[in-house]
N, C-alpha and C. Protein backbone atom coordinates (compact mmCIF):
# COMPACT_ATOMS: atom_id res chain seq x y z
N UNK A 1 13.54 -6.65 -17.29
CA UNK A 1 12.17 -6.19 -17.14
C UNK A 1 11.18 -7.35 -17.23
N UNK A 2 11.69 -8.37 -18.18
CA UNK A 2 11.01 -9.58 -18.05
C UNK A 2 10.52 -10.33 -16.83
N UNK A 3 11.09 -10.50 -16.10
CA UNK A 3 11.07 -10.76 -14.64
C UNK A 3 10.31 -10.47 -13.90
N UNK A 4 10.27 -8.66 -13.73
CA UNK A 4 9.48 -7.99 -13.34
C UNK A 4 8.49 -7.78 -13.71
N UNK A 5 8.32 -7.91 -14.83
CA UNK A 5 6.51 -8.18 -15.62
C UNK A 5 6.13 -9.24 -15.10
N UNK A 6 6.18 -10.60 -15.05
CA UNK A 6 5.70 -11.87 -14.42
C UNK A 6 5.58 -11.77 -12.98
N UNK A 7 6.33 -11.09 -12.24
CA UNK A 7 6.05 -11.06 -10.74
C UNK A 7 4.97 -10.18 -11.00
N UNK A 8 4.86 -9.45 -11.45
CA UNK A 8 3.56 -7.71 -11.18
C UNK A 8 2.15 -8.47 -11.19
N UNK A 9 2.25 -9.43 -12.72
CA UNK A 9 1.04 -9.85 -12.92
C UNK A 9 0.79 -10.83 -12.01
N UNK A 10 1.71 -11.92 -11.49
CA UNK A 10 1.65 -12.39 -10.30
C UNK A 10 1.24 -12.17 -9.35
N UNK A 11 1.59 -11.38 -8.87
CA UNK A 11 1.41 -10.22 -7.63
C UNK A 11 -0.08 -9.54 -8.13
N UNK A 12 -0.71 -9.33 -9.03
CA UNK A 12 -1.62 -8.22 -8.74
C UNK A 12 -3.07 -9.77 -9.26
N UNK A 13 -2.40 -10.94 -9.32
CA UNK A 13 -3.63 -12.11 -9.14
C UNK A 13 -3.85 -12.49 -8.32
N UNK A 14 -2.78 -12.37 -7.35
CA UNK A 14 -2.86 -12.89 -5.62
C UNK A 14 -4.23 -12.98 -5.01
N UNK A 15 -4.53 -13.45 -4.14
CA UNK A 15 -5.55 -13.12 -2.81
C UNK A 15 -4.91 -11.89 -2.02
N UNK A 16 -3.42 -11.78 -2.02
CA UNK A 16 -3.12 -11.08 -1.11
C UNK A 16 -3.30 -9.50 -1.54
N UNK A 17 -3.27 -9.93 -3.24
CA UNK A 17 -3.62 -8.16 -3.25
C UNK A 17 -4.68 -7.65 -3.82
N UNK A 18 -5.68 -8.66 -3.76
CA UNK A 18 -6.95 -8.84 -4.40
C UNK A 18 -7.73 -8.40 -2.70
N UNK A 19 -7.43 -8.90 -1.61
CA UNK A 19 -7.99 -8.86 -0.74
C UNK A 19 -7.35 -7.83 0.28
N UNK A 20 -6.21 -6.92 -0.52
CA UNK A 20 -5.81 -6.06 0.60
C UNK A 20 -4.73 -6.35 1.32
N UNK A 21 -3.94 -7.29 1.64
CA UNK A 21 -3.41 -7.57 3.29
C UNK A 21 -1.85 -7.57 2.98
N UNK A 22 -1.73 -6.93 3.84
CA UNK A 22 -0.59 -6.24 4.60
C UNK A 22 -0.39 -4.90 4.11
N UNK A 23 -1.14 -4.53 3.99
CA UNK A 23 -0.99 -2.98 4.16
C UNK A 23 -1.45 -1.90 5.18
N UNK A 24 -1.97 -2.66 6.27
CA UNK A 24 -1.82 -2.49 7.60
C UNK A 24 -2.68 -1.00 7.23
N UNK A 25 -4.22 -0.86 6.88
CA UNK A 25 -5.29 -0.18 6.77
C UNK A 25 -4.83 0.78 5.80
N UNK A 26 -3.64 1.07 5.26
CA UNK A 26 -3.24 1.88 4.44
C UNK A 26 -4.30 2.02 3.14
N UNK A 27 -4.31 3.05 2.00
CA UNK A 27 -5.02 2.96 1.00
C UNK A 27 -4.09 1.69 -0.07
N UNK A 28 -4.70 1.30 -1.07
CA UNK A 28 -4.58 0.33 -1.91
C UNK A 28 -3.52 0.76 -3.15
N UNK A 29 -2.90 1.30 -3.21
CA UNK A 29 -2.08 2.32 -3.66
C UNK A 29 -0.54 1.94 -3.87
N UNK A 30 -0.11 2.04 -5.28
CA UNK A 30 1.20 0.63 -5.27
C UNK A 30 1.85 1.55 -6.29
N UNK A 31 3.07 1.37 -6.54
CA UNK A 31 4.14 2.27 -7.35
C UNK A 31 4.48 1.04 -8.24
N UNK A 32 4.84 1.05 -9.40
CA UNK A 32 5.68 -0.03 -10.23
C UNK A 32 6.81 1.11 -10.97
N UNK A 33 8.05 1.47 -10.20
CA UNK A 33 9.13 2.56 -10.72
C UNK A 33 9.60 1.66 -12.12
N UNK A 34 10.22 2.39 -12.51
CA UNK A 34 11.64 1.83 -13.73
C UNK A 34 12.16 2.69 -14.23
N UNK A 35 13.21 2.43 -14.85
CA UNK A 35 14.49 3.50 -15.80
C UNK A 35 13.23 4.06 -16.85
N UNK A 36 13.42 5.46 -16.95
CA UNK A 36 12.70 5.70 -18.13
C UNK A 36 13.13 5.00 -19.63
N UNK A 37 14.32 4.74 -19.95
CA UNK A 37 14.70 3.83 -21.06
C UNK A 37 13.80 3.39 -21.56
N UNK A 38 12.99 2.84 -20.33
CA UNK A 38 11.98 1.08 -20.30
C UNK A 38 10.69 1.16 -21.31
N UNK A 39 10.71 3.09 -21.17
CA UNK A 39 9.04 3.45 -21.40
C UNK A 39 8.22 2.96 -22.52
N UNK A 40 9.07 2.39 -23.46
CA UNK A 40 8.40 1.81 -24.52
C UNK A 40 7.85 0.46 -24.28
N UNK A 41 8.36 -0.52 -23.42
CA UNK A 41 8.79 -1.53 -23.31
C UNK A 41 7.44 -1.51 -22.11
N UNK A 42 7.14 -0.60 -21.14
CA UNK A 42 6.12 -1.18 -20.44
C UNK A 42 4.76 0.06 -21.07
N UNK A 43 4.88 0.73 -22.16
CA UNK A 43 3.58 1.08 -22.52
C UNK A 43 2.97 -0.39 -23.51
N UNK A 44 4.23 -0.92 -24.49
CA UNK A 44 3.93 -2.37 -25.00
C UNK A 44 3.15 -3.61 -23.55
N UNK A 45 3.97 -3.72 -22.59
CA UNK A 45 3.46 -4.27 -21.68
C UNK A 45 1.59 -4.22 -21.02
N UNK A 46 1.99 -2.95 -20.47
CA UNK A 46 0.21 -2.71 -19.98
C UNK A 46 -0.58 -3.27 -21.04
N UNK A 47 -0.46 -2.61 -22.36
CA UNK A 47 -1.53 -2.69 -23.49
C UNK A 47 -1.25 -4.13 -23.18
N UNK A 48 -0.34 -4.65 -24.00
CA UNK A 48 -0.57 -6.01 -25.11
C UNK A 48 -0.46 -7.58 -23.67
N UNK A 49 -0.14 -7.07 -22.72
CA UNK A 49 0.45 -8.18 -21.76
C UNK A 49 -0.66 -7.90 -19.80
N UNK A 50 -0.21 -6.74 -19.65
CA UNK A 50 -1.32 -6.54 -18.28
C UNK A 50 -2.58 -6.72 -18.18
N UNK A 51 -2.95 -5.73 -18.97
CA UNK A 51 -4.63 -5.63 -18.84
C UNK A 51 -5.46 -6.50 -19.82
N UNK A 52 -4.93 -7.51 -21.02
CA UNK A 52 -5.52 -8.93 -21.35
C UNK A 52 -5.54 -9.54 -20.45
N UNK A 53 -4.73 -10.29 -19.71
CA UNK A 53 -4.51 -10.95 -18.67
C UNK A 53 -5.21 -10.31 -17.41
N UNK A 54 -5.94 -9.53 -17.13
CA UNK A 54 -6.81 -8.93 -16.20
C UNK A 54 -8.09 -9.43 -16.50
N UNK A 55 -8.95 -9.17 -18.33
CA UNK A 55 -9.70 -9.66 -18.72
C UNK A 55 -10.61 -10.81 -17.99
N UNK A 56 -10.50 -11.65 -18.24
CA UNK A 56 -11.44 -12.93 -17.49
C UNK A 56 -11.16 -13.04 -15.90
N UNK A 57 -10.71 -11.78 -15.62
CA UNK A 57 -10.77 -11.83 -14.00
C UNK A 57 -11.66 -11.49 -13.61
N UNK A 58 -12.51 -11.67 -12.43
CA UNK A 58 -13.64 -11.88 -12.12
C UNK A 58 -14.00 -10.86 -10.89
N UNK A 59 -12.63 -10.75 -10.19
CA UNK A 59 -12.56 -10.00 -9.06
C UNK A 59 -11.70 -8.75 -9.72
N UNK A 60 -11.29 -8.17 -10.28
CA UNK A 60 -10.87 -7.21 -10.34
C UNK A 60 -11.02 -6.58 -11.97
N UNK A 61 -11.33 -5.59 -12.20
CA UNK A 61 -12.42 -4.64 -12.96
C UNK A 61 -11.05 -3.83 -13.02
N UNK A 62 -10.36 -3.88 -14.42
CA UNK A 62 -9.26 -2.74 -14.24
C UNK A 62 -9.64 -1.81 -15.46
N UNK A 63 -8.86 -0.25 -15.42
CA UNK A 63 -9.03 0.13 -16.56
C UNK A 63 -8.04 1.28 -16.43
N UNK A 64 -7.07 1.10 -17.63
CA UNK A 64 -5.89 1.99 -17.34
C UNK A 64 -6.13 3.73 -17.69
N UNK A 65 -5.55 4.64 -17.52
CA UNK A 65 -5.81 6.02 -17.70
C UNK A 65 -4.05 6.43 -17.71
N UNK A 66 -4.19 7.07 -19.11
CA UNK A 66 -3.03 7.85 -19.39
C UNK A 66 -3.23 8.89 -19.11
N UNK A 67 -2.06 9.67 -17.93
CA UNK A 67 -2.91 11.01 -17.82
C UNK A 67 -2.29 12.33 -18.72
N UNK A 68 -1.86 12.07 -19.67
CA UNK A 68 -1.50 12.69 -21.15
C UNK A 68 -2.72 12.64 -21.89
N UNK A 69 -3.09 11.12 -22.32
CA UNK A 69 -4.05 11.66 -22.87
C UNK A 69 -5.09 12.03 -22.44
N UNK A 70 -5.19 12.27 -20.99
CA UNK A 70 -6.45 12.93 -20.62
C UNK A 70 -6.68 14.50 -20.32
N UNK A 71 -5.42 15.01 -20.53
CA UNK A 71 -5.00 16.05 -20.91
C UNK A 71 -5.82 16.45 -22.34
N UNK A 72 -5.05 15.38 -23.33
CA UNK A 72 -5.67 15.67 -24.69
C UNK A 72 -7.05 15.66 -24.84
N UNK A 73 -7.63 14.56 -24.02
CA UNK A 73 -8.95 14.36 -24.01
C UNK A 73 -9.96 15.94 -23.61
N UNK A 74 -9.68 16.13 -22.38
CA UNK A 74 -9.92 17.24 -22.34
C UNK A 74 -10.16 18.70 -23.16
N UNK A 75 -8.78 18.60 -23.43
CA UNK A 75 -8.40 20.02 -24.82
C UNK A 75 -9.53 19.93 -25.64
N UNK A 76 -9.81 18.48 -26.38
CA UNK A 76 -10.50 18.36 -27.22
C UNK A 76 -12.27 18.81 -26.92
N UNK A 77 -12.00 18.12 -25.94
CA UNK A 77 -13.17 18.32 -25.64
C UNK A 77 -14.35 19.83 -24.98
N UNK A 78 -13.04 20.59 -25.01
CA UNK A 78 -13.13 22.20 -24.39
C UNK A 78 -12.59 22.58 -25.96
N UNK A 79 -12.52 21.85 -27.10
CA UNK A 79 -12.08 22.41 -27.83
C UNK A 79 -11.10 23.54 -28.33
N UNK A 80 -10.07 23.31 -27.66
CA UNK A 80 -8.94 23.91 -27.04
C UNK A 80 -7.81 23.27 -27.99
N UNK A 81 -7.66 22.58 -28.39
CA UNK A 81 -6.34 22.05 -28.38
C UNK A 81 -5.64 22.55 -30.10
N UNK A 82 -6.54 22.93 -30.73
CA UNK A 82 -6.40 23.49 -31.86
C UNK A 82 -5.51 24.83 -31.36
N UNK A 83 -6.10 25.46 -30.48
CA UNK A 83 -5.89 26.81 -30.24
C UNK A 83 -4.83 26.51 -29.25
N UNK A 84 -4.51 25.69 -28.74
CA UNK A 84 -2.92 25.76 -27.66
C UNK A 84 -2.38 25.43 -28.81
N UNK A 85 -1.94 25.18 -29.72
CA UNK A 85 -1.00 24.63 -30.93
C UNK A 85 -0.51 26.07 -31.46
N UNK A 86 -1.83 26.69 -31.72
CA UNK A 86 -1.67 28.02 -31.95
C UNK A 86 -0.71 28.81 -31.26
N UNK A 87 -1.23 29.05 -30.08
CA UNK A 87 -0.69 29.77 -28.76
C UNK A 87 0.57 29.28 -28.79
N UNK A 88 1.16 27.93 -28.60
CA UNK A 88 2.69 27.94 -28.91
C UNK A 88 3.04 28.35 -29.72
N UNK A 89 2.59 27.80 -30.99
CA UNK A 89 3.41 28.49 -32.15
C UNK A 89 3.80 29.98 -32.02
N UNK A 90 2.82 30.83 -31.63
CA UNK A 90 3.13 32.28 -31.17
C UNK A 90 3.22 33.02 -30.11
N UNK A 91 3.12 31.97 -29.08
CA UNK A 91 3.67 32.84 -27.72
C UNK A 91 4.84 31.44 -26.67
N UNK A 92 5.44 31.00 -27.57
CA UNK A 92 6.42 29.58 -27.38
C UNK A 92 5.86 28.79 -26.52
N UNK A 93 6.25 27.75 -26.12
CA UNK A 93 6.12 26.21 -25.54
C UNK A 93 6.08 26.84 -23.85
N UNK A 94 7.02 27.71 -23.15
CA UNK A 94 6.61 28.00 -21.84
C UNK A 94 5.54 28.89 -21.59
N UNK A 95 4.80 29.57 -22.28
CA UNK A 95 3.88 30.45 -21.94
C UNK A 95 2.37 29.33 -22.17
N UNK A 96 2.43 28.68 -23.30
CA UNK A 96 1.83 27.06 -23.27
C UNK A 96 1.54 26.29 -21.72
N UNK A 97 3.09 26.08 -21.36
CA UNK A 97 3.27 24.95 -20.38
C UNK A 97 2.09 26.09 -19.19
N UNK A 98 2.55 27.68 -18.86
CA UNK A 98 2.14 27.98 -17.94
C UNK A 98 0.10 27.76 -18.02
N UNK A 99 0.23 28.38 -19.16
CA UNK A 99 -1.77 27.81 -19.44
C UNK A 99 -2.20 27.13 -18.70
N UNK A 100 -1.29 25.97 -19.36
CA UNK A 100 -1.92 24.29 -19.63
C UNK A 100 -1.78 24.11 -17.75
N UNK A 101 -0.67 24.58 -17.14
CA UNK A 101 -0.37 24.11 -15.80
C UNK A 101 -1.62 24.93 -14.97
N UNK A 102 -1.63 26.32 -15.43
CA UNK A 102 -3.27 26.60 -14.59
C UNK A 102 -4.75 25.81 -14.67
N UNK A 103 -4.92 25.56 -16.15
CA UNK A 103 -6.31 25.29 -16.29
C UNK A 103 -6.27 23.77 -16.43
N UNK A 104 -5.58 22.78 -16.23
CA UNK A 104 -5.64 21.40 -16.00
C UNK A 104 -5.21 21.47 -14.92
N UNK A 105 -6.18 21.55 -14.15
CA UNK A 105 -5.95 21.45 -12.80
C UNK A 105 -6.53 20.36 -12.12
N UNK A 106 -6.27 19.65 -10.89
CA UNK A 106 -6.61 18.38 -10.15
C UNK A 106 -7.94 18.33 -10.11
N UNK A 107 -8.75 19.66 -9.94
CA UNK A 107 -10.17 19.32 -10.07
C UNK A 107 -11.38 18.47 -11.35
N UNK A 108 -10.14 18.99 -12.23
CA UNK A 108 -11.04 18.72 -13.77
C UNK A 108 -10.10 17.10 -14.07
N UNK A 109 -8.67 16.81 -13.15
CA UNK A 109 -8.13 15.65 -13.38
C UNK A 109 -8.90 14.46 -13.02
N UNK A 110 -9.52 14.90 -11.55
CA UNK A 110 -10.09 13.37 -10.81
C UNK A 110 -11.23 13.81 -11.05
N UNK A 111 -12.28 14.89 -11.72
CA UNK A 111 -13.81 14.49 -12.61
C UNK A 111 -13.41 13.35 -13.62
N UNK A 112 -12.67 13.75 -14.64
CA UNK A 112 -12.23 12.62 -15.61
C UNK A 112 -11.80 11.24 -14.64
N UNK A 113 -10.94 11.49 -14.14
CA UNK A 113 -10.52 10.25 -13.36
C UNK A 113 -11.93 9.33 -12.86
N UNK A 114 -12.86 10.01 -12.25
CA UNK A 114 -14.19 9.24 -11.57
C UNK A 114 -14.83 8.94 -12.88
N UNK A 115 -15.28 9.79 -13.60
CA UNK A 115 -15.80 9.33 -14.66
C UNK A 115 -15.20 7.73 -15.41
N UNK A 116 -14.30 7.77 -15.62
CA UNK A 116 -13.34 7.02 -16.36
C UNK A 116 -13.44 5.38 -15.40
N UNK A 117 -13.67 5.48 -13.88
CA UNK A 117 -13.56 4.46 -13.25
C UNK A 117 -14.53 4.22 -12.68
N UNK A 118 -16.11 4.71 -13.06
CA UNK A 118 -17.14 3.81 -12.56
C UNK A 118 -17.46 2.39 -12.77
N UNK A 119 -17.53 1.63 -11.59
CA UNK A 119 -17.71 0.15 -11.95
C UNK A 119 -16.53 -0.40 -11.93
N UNK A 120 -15.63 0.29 -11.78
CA UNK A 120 -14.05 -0.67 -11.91
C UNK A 120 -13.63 -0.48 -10.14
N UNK A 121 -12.42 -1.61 -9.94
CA UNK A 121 -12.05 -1.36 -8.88
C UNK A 121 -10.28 -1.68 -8.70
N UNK A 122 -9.69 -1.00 -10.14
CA UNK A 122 -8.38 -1.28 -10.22
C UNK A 122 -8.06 -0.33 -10.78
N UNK A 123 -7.57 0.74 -10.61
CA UNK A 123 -6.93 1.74 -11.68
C UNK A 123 -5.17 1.62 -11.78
N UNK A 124 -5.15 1.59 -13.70
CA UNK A 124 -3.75 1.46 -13.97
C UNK A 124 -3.50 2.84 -14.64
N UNK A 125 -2.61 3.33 -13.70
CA UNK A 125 -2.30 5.17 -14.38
C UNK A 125 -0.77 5.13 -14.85
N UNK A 126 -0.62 5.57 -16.22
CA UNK A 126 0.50 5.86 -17.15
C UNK A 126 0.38 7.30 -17.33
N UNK A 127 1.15 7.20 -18.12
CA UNK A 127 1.80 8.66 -19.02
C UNK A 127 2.28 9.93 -17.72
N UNK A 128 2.59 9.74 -16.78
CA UNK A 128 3.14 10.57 -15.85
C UNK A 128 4.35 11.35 -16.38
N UNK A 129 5.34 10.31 -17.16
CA UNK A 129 6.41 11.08 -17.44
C UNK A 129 5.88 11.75 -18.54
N UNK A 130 4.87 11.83 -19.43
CA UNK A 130 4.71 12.17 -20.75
C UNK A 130 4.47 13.80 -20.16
N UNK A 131 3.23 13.68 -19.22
CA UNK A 131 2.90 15.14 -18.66
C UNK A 131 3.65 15.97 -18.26
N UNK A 132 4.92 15.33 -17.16
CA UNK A 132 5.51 16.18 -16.64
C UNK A 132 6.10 17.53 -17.34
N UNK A 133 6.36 18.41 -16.87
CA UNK A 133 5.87 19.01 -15.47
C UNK A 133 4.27 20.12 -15.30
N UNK A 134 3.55 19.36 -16.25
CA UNK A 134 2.22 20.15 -16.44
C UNK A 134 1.53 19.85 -15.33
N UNK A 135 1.76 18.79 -15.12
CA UNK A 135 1.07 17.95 -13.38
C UNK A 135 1.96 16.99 -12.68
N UNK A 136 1.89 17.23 -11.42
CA UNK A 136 3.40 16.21 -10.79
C UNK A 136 2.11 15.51 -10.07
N UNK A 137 3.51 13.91 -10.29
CA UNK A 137 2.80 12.66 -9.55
C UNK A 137 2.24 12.82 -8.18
N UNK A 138 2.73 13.77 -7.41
CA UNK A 138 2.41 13.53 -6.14
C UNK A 138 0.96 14.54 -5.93
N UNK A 139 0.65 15.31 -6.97
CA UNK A 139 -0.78 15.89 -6.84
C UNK A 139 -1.82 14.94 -7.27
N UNK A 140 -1.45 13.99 -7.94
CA UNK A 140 -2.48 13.03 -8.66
C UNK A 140 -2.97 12.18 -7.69
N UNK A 141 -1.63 11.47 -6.52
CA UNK A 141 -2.03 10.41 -5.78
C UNK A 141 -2.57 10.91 -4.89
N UNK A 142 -1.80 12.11 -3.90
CA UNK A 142 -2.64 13.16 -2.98
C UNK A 142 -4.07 13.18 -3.15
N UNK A 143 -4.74 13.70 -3.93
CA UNK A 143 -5.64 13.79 -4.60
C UNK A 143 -6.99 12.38 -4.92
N UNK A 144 -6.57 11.40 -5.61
CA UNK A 144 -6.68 9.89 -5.79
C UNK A 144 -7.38 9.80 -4.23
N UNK A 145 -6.61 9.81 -3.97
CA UNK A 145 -6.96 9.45 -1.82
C UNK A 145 -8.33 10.08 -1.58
N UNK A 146 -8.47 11.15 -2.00
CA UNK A 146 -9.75 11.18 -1.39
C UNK A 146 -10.89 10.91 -1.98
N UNK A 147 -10.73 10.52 -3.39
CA UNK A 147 -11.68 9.53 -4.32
C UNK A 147 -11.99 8.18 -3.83
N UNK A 148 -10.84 7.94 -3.62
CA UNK A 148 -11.21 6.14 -3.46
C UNK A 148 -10.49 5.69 -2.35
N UNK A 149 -11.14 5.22 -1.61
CA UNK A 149 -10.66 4.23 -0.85
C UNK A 149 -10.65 2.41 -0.52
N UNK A 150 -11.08 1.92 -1.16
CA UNK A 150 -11.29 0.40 -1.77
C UNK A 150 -10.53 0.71 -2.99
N UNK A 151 -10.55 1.48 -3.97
CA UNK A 151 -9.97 1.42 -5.35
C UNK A 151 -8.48 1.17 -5.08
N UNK A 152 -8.00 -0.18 -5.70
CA UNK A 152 -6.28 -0.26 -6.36
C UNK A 152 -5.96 0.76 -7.03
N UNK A 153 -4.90 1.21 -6.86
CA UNK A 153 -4.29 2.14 -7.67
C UNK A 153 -2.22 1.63 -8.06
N UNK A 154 -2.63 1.41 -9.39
CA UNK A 154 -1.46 1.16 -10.13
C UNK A 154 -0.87 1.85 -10.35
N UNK A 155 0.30 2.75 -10.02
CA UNK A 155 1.22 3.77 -10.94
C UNK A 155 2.71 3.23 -11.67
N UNK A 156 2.35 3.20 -13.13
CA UNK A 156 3.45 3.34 -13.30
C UNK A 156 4.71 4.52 -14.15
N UNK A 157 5.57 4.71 -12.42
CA UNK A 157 6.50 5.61 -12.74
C UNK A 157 7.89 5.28 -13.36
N UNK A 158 8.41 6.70 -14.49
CA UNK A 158 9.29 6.68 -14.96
C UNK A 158 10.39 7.15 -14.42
N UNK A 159 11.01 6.94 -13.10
CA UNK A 159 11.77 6.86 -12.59
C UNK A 159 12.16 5.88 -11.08
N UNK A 160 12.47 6.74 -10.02
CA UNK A 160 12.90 6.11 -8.61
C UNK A 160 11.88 6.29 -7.85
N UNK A 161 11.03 5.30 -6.91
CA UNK A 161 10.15 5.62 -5.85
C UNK A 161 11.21 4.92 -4.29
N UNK A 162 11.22 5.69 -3.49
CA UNK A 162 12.08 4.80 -2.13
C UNK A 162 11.33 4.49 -1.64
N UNK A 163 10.39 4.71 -1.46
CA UNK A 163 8.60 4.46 -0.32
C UNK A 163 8.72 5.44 0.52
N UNK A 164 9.35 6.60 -0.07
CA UNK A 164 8.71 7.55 0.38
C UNK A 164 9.01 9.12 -0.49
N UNK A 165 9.92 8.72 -0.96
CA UNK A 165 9.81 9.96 -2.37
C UNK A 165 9.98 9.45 -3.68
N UNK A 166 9.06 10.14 -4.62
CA UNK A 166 9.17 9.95 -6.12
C UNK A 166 10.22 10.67 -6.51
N UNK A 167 11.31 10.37 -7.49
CA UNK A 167 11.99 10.90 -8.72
C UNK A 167 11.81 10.77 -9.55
N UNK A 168 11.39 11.50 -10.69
CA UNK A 168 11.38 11.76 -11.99
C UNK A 168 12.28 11.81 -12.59
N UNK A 169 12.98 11.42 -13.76
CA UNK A 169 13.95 11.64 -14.28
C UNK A 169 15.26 12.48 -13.73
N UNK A 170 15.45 12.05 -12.17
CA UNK A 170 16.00 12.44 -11.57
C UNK A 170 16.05 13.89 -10.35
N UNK A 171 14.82 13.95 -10.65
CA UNK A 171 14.37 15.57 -9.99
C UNK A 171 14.24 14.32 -8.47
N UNK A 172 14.36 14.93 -7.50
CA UNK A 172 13.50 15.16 -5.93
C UNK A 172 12.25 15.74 -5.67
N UNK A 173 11.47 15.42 -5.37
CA UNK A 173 10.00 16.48 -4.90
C UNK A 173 10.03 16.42 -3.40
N UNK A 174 10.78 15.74 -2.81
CA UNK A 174 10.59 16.09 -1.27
C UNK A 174 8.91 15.99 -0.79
N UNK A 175 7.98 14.96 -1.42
CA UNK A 175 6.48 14.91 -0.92
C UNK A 175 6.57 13.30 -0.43
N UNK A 176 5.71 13.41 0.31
CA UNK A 176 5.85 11.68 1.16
C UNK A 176 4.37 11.08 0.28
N UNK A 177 4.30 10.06 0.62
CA UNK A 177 3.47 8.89 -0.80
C UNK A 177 2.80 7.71 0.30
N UNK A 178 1.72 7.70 0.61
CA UNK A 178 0.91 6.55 0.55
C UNK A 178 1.16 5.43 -0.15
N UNK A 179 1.90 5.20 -0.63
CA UNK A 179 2.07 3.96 -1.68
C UNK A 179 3.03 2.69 -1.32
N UNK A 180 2.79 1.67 -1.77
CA UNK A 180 3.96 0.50 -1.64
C UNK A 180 4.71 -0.05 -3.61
N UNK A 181 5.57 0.08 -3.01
CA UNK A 181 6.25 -0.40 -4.08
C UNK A 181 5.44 -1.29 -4.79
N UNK A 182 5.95 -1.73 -5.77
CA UNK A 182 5.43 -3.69 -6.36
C UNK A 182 6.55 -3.77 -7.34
């Protein structure tokens, strides 16, 4: 993983991906997959190693978004989250999941999302595997697209991307992806 941390940050100081090119008009939109194993190992990364090293960059304005905790963020903030704790405890964890999967929905995801990225022009998005299956990756980026189009978009997933389907911990979604590897 070492390796692959030094190329990313490499790669995301470039001109080439600072300025776009070769992505042949595509959106700005990049996958960084790995073994879920890793997940500790690149939530340590982003924090303590990516986004310092972004810092005194001049051209690129990053700011990462876990979309777990924006989940939580939310709850809290609808003052909810007391009361889903509840609701599991007495109507179990799937009648929960179904809630949580209606009323966090993509609309109230990319308000937070815009909010969260005014003035920036790099978004680094985590916690995908944390959410699953309350929200799947491919509604987030779907979605993403019609927010921004100059905006980078960083994902990093906890599983397989081919460049053209995501796996999750081994699931298939059969949805095609705007995105390029890194």
């Amino acid at each position: 993983m070492k390796d692959r941390f030094k190329e990313l940050i490499k790669k995301i100081k470039s001109d080439e991906f600072y300025n776009n090119r070769g992505l042949a008009n595509e959106v700005p939109f990049y996958i960084f997959d790995y073994n879920p194993k890793y997940e500790l190992e690149i939530r340590d990364f982003v924090k303590n190693k990516l986004l310092p090293s972004l810092e005194d960059d001049d051209r690129l304005k990053a700011v990462e978004i876990d979309i777990f905790e924006l989940l939580l963020e939310s709850m809290r903030n609808d003052n909810i989250l007391d009361m889903a704790f509840e609701i599991e405890e007495k109507k179990g964890t799937k009648f929960l999941y179904e809630k949580l999967k209606k009323s966090f929905n993509t609309e109230i995801i990319m308000k937070y999302i815009s909010q969260k990225t005014k003035g920036k022009n790099f978004l680094i998005l985590t916690g995908v595997g944390k959410i699953f299956p309350i929200v799947r990756t491919h509604t987030i980026l779907n979605n993403l697209q019609n927010i921004f189009d100059h905006t980078k978009v960083l994902l990093f997933f906890p599983g397989e991307y081919t460049s053209t389907d995501l796996r999750l911990f081994g699931f298939e979604d059969n949805n095609y992806y705007r995105a390029f590897k890194i």
